[in-house]
Protein backbone atom coordinates (compact mmCIF):
# COMPACT_ATOMS: atom_id res chain seq x y z
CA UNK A 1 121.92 147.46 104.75
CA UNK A 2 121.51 144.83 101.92
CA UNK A 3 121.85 142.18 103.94
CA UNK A 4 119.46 143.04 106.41
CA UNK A 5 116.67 143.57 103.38
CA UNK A 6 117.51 140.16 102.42
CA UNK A 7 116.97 138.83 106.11
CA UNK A 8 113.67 140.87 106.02
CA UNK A 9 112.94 139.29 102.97
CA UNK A 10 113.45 135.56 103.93
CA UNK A 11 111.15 135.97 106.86
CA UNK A 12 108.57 137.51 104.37
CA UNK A 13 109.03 134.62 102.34
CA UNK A 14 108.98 132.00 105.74
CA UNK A 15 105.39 133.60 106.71
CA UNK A 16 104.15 133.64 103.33
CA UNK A 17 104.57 129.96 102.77
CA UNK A 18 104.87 128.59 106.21
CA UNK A 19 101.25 127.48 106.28
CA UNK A 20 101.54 124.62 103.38
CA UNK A 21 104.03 123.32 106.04
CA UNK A 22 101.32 123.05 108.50
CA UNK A 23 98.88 120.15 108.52
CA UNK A 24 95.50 121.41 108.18
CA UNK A 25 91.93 119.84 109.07
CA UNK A 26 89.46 120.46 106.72
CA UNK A 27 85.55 120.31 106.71
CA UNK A 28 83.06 119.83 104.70
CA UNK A 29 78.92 119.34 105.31
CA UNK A 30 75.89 120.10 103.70
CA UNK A 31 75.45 123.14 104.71
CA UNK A 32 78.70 124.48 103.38
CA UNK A 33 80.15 126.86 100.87
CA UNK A 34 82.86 126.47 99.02
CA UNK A 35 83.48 130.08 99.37
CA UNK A 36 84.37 129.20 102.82
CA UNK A 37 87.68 128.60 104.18
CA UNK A 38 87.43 125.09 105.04
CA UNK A 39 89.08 124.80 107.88
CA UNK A 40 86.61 124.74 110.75
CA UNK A 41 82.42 123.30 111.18
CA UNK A 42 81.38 126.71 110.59
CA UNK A 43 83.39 127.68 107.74
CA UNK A 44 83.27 124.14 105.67
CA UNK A 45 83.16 123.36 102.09
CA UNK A 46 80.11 122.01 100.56
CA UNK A 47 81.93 119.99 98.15
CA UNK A 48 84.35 117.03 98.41
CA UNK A 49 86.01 118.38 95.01
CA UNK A 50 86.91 121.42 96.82
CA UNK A 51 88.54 119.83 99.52
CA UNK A 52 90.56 117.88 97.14
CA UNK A 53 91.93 120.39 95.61
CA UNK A 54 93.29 122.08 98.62
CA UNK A 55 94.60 119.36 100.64
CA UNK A 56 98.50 118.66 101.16
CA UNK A 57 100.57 115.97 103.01
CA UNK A 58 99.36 115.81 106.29
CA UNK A 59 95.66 117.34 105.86
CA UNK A 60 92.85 115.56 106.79
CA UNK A 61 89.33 116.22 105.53
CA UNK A 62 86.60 115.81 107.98
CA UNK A 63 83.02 115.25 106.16
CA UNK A 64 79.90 115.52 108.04
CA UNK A 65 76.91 113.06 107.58
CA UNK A 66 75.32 113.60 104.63
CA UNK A 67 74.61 113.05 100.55
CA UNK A 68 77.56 114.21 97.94
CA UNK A 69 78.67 114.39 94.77
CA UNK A 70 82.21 112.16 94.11
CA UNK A 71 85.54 114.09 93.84
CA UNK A 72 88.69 113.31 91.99
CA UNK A 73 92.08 113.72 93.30
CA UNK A 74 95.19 114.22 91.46
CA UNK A 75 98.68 114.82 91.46
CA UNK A 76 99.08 115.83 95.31
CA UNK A 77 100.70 113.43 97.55
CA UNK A 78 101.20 112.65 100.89
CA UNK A 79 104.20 111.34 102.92
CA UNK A 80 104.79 108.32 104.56
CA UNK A 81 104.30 110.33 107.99
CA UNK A 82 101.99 112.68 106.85
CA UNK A 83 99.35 110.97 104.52
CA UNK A 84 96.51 112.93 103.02
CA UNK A 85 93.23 111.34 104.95
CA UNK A 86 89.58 111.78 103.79
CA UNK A 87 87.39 110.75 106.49
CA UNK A 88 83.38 110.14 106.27
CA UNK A 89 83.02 111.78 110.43
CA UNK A 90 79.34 109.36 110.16
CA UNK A 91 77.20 108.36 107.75
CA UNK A 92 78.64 110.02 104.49
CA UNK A 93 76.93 108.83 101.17
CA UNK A 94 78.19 109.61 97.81
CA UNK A 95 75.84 108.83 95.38
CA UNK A 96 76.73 111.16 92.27
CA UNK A 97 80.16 110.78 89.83
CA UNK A 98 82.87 113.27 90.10
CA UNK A 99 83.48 115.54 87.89
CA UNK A 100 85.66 113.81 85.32
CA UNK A 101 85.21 110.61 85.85
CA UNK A 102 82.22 108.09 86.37
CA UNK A 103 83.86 106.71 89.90
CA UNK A 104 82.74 107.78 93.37
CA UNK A 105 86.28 108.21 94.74
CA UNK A 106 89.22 108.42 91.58
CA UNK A 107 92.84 108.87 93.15
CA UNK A 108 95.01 109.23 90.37
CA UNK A 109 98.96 110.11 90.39
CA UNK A 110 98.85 110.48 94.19
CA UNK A 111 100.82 108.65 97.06
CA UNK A 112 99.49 108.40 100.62
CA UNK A 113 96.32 109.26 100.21
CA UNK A 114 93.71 107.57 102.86
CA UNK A 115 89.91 106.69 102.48
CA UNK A 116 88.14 105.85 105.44
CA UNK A 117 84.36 105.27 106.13
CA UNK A 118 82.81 106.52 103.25
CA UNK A 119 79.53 104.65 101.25
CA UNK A 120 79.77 104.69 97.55
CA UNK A 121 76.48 103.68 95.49
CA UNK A 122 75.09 103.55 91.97
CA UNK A 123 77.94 104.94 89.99
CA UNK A 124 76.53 105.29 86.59
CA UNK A 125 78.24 103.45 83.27
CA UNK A 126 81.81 102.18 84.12
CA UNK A 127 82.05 103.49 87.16
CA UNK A 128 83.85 102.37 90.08
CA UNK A 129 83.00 102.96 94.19
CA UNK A 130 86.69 104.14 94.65
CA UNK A 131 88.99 103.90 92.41
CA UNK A 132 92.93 104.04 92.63
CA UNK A 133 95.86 104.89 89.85
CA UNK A 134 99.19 105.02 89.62
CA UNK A 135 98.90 105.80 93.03
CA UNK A 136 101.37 103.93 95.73
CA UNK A 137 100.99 103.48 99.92
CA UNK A 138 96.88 104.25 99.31
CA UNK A 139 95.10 102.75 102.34
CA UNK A 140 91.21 101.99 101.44
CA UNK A 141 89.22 101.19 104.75
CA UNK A 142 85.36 101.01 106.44
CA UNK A 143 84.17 102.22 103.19
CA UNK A 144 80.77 100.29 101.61
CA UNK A 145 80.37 99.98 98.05
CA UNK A 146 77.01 99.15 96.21
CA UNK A 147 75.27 98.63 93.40
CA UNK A 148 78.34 100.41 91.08
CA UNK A 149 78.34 99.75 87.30
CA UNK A 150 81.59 98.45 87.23
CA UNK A 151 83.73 97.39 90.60
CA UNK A 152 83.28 98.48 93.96
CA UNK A 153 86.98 98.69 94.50
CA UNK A 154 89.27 99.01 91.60
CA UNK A 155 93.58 100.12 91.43
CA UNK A 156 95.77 99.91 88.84
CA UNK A 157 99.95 99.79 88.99
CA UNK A 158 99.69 100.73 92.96
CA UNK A 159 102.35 99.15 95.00
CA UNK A 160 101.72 98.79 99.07
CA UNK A 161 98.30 99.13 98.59
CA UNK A 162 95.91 98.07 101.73
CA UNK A 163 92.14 97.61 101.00
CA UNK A 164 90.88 96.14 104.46
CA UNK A 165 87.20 96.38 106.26
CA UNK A 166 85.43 97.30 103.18
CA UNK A 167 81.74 96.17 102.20
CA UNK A 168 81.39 95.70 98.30
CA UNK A 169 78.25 94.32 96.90
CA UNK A 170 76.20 93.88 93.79
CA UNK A 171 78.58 95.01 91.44
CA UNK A 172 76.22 95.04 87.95
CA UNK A 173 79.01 94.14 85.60
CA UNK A 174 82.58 92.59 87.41
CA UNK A 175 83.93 92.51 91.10
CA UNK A 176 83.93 93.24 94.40
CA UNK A 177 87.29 94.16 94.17
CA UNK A 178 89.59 94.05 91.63
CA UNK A 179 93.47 94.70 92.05
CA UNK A 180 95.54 95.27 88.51
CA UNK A 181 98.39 96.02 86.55
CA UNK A 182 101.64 94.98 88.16
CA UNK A 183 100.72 96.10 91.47
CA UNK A 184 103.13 94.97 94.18
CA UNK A 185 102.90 94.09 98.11
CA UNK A 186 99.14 94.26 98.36
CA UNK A 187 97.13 93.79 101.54
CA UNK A 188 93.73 92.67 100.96
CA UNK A 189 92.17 91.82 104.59
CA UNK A 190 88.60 91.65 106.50
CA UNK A 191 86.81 92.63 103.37
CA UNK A 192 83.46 91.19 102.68
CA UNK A 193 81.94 90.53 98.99
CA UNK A 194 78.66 89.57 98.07
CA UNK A 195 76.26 89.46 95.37
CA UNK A 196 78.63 90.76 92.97
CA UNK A 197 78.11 89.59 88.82
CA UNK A 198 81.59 88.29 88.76
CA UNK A 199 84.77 87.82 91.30
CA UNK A 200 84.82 88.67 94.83
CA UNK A 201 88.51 89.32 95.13
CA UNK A 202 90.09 89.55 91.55
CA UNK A 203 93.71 89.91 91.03
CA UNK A 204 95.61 90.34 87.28
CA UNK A 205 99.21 91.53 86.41
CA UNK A 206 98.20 92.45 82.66
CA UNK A 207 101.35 92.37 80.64
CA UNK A 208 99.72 94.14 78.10
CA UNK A 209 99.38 97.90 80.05
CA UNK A 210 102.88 98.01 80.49
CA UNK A 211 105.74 97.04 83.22
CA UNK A 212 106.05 93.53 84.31
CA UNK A 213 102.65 92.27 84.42
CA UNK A 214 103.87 90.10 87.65
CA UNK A 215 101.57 91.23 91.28
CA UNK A 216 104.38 90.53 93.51
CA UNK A 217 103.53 89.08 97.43
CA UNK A 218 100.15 89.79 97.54
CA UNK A 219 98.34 88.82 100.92
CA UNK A 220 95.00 88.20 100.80
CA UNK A 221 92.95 86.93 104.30
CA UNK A 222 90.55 87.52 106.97
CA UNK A 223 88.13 88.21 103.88
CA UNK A 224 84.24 86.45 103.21
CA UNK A 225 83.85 85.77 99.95
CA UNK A 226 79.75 84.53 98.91
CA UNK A 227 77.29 84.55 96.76
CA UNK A 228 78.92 86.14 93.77
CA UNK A 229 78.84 84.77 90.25
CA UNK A 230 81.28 83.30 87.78
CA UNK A 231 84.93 82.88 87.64
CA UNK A 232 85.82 82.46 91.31
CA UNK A 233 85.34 83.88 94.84
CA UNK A 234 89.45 84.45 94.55
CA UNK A 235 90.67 84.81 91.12
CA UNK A 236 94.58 84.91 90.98
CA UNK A 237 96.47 85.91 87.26
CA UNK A 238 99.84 86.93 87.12
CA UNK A 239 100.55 86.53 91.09
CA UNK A 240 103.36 85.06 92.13
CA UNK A 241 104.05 84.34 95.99
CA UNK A 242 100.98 85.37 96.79
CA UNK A 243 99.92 84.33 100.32
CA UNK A 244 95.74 83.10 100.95
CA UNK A 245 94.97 82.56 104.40
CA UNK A 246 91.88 82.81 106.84
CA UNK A 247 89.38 83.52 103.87
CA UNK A 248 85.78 82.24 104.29
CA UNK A 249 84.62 81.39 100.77
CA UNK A 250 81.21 79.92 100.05
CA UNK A 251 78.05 79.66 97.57
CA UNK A 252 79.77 81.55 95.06
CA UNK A 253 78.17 80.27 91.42
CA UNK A 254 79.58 79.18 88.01
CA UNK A 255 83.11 79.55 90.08
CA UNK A 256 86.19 78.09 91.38
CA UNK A 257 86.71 78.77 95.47
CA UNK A 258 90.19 79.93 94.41
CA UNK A 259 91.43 80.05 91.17
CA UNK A 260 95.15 80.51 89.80
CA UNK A 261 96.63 81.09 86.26
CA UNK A 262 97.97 83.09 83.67
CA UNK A 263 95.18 85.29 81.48
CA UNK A 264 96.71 88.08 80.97
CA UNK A 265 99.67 88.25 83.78
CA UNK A 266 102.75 87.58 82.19
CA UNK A 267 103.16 84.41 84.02
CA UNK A 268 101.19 81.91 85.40
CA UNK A 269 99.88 82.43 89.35
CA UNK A 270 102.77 80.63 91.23
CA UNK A 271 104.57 79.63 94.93
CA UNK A 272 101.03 80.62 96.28
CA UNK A 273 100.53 79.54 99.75
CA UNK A 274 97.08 79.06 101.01
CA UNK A 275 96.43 77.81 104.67
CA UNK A 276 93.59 77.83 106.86
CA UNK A 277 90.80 78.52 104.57
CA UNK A 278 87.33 77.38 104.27
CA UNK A 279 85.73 76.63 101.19
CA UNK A 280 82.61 75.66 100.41
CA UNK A 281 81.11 74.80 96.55
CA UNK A 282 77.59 74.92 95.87
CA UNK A 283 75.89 72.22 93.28
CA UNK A 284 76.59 75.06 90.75
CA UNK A 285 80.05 75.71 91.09
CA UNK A 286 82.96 74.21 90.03
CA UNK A 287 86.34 73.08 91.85
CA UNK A 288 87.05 74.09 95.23
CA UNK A 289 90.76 75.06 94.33
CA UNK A 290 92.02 75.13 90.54
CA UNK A 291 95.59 75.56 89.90
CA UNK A 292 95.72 75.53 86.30
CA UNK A 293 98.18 77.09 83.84
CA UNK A 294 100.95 75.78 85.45
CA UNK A 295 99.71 77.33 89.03
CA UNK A 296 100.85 74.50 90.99
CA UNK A 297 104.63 74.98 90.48
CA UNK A 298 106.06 75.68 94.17
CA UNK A 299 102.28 76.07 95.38
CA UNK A 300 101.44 74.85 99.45
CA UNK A 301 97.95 74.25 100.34
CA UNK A 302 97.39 73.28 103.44
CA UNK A 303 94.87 73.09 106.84
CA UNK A 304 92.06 73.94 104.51
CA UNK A 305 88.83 72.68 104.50
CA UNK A 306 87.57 72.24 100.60
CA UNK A 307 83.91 70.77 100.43
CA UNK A 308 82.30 70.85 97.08
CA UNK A 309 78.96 69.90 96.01
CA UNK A 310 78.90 70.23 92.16
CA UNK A 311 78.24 66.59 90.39
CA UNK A 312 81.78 66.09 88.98
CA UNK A 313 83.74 68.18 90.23
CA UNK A 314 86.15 68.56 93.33
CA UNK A 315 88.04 69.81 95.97
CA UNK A 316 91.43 70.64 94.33
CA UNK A 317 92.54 70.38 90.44
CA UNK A 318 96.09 70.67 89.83
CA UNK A 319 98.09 69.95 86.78
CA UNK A 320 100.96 67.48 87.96
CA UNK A 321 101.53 66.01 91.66
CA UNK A 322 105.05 67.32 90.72
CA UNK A 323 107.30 70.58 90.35
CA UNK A 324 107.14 71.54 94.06
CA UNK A 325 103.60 71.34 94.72
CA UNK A 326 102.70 70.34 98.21
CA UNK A 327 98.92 69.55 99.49
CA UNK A 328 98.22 68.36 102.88
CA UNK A 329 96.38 68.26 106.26
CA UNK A 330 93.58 69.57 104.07
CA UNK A 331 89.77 68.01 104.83
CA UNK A 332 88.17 67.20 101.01
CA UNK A 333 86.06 65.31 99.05
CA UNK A 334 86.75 62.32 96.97
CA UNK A 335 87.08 63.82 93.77
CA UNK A 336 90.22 65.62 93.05
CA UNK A 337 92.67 66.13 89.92
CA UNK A 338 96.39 65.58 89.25
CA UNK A 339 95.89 66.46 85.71
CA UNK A 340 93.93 69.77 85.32
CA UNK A 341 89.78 70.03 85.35
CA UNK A 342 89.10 67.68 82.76
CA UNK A 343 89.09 64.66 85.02
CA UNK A 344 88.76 63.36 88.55
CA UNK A 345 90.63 60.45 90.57
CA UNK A 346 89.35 59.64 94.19
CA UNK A 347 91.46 60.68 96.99
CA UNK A 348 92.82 57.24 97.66
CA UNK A 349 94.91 57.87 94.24
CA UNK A 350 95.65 61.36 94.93
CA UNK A 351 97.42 59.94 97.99
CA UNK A 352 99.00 57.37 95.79
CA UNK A 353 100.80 60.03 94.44
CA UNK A 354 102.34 61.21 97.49
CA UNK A 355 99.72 64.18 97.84
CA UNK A 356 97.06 64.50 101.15
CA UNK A 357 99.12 61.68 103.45
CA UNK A 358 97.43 63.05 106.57
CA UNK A 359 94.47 64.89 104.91
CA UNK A 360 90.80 63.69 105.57
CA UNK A 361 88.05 62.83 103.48
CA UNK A 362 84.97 65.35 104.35
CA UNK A 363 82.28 63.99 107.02
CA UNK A 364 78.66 65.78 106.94
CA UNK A 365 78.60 69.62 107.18
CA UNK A 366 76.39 69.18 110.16
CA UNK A 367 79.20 67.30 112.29
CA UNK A 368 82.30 70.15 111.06
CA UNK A 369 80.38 73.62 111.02
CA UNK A 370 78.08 74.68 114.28
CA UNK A 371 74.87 75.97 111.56
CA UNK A 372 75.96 75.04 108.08
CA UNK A 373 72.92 75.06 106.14
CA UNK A 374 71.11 77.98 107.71
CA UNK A 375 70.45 81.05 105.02
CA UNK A 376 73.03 82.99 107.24
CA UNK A 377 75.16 80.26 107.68
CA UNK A 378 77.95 79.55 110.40
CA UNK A 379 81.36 77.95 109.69
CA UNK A 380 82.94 78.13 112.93
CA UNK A 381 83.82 74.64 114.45
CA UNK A 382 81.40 72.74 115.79
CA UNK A 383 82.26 70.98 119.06
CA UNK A 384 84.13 67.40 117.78
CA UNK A 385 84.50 68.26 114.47
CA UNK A 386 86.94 66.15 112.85
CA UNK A 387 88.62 69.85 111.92
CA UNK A 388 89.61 70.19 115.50
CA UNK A 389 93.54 69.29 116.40
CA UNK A 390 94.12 67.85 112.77
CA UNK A 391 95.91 70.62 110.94
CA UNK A 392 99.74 70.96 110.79
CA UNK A 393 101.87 73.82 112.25
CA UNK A 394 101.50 76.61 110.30
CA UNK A 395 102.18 80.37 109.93
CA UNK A 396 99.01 81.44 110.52
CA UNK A 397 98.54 82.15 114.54
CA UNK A 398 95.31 83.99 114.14
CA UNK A 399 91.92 82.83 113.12
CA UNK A 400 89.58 84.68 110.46
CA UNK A 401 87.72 85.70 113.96
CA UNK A 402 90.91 86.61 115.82
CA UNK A 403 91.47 83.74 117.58
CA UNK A 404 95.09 82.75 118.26
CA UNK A 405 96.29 79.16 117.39
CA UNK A 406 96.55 76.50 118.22
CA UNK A 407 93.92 76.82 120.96
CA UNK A 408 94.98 72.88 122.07
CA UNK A 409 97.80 70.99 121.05
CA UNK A 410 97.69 70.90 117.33
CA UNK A 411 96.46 73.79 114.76
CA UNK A 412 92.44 73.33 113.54
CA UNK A 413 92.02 72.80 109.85
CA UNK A 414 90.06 75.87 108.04
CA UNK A 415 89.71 79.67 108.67
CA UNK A 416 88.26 79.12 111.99
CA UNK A 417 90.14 78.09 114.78
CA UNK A 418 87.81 75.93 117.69
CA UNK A 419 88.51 77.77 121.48
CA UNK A 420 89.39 75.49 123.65
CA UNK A 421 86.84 74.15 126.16
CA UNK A 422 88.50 72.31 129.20
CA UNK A 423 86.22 70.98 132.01
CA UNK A 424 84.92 73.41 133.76
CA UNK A 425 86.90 74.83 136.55
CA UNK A 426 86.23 74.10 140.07
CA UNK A 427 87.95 76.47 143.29
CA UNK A 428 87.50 76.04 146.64
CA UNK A 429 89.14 77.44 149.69
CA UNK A 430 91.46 74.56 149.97
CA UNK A 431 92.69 74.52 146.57
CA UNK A 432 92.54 78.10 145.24
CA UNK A 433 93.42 80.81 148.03
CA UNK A 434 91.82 84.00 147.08
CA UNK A 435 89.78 86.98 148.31
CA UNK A 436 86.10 87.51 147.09
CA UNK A 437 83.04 89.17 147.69
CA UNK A 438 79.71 87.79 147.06
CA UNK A 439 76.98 89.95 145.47
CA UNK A 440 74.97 87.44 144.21
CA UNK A 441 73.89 83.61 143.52
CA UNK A 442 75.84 83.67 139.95
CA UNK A 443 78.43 86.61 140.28
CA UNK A 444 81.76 86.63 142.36
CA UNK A 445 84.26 89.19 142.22
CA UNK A 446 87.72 87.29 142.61
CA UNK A 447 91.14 88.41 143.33
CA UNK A 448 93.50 85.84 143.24
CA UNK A 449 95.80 83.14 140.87
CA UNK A 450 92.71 82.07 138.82
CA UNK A 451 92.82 84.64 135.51
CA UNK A 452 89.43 85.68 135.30
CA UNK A 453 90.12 87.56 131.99
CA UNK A 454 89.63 84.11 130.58
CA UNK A 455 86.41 82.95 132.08
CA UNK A 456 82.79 83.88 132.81
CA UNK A 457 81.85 83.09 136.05
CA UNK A 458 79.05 79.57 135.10
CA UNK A 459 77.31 79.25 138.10
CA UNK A 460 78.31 79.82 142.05
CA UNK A 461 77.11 78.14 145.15
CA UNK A 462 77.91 79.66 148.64
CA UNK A 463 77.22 80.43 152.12
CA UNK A 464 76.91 84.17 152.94
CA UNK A 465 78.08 85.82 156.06
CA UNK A 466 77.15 89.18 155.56
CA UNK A 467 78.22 89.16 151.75
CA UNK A 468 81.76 88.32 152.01
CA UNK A 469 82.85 84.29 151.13
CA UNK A 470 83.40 82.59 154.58
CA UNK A 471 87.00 80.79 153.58
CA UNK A 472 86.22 77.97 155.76
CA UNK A 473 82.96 77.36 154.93
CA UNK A 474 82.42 74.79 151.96
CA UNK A 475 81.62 75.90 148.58
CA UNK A 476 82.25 75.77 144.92
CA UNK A 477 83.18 78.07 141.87
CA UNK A 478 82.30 76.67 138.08
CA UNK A 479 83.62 79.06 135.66
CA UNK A 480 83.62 78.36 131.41
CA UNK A 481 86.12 79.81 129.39
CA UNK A 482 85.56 82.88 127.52
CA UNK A 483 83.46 81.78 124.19
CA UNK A 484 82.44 78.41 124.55
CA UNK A 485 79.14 77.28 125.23
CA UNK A 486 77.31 76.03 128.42
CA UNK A 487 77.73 71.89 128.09
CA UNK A 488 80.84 72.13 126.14
């Protein structure tokens, strides 16, 4: 008899608890309660707090368009498999603190936690859009953040971090976004920053709040960096390995393109490798690439273009020409620096000392870039820019557009890579066997060994029998290639 209590007891206990082992969806929308149970449309929260507080690996939070207050979520983790997601389900503003802190989104002491879609605006004070602590394996995505007193991204000591497709603007007092604290493996992809009073991307290992003060193997690209102010449109302290690649950076004033060196990180930015980028300096900036501190020990920087327009200054300052530092296949202005920011030497010197062999000094903007001095301006490759076919083989096999490379024989210098334009393709019956039907002057419907995945049709001449292609009648087929232009 006592053992069957206990059984009857263990299945009391099973049903009792089984339902924290269940992942849950939650909702919440304007028209909620938080008396509700959450966990359909009709029954939703009204508050994102609540939903915090209820959530458990493998929940997801489904909020309805709308205006909200910010929410702060603690202690409750995810799992690798079962991550805790909050998901804006349309156009979800949160325009009002949390409760305890000044940020829009504050994940503190949690792992696996996602935040997806949401826009975060006019935090008051030192607030942050989102903010993330102690918190490891946090994926940050779609979100837009705006006008926040502080950052519109901002984590501290969290390892595997991704922060990718984000918007974050105007930032009153620092960054776009701002990774810190001795945070290891981050991901830091298709983000755009604008308008911000300091950095776009900022990165610092701070010895001083404890562990290593070292942000191991970051990876920073795909990301468009303008129009902030000060410092640099990537600002690297503390970082060693990191890798830059496929990052538009441009009119970004009183700053560096990229900068590396040791602040506060307990060493100095080192064995970076930056490829592919483009990097444009306005008349108020400064250099295009600075590797002070020591930042050009074991550092690789190549297939970038570096164009700066300030008075003095230039493409790339670096400390020594020695110590492992490599630079080539680059495109760049006369004016660089073996011996930190205080001086320039042309690049005939900096070749000299066995830096830029096949680099290129810069041509006009007008002959690399299709529309580079429009107010919305347009980096891609213009059609024979020197650019095309002159970069090295690199590790890098998309563009910042999603291009694969090389497109031709040889990789394309900067974060764009030029699609490939042969002559245009002519088929007729004798060369091409395939079946068609003709519907109209410029559109044919092809079966056949031509991979029309590839091209748009250009124009079509034909005779018509009845709408089908007579195959022994004489006629042509121009197609383009998928993304280039009519005359290219």
């Amino acid at each position: 008899m006592a053992q069957n209590t206990n059984m009857k007891y263990s299945v009391f206990l099973f049903i009792l608890f089984s339902h924290h082992l269940i992942a849950n969806n939650y909702y919440v929308k304007p028209s909620g309660s938080d008396t509700n149970n959450g966990l359909s449309p009709s029954t939703a929260f009204l508050t994102l707090q609540t939903a915090s507080d209820v959530v458990i690996a493998g929940d997801t939070v489904f909020v309805s368009p709308g205006t909200y207050a910010g929410f702060d979520h603690r202690e409750t983790s995810g799992t690798a498999g079962n991550p805790i997601v909050f998901l804006a389900d349309g156009e979800v503003l949160i325009n009002q603190r949390g409760p305890i802190r000044n940020d829009g989104i504050n994940i503190e002491n949690a792992d696996y936690i996602v935040i997806d879609g949401f826009t975060v605006n006019d935090m008051p004070g030192s607030g942050n859009g989102i903010r993330a602590v102690l918190a490891d394996h946090i994926l940050i995505r779609n979100n837009s953040c705006d006008n926040n007193g502080e950052r519109g991204i901002f984590t501290g000591f969290t390892d595997d971090i991704t922060i990718e497709y984000n918007l974050c603007t105007n930032s009153i007092d620092e960054h776009g976004i701002y990774v810190s604290n001795s945070s290891d493996r981050p991901i830091i992809r298709y983000n755009e920053c604008y308008g911000n009073n300091n950095i776009g991307i900022h990165m610092n290992g701070d010895l001083s709040t404890g562990e290593d003060g070292i942000i191991h193997d970051a990876e920073i690209y795909g990301n468009i960096i303008h129009d902030n102010n000060r410092a640099a449109g990537i600002n690297m302290d503390g970082c060693l390995r990191p890798k830059v690649y496929n990052n538009l950076i441009y009119n970004n004033h009183s700053a560096q393109g990229i900068a590396l060196f040791q602040g506060d990180g307990a060493i100095a930015t080192r064995e970076a490798e930056m490829f592919n980028n483009t990097i444009i300096v306005p008349t108020d900036g400064r250099w295009g690439i600075l590797l002070a501190s020591g930042s050009h020990v074991g550092t690789k920087i190549y297939n970038n273009i570096i164009i700066n327009d300030h008075s003095f200054r230039g493409s790339i300052a670096a400390e020594s020409a020695g110590d492992g530092f490599e630079s080539d296949y680059n495109i760049v202005n006369d004016k660089l620096s073996a011996t930190g920011d205080g001086s320039t030497i042309p690049f005939a010197d900096w070749q000299a000392l066995g830096l830029g062999q096949n680099s290129m000094l810069a041509g006009s903007k007008v002959n690399l870039f299709k529309d580079p001095l429009s107010p919305s301006p347009n980096y891609e490759l213009k059609s024979g820019s020197q650019a095309i076919d002159n970069g090295t083989i690199s590790p890098v096999l998309l563009d910042l557009a999603g291009t694969s490379r090389p497109q031709n024989t040889n990789f394309d210098i900067g974060a764009y890579e030029r699609i490939y334009c042969p002559e245009k393709r002519t088929l007729s019956p004798l060369d091409a066997p395939f079946n068609g039907q003709y519907y109209a002057r410029d559109s044919i419907i092809l079966t056949g060994n031509i991979d029309i995945n590839a091209y748009t049709t250009f124009s079509a001449q034909a005779f018509e029998n009845k709408g089908q292609i007579q195959l022994g009648a004489p006629f042509v087929l121009s197609f383009i290639k998928m993304g280039c232009e009519e005359g290219e």
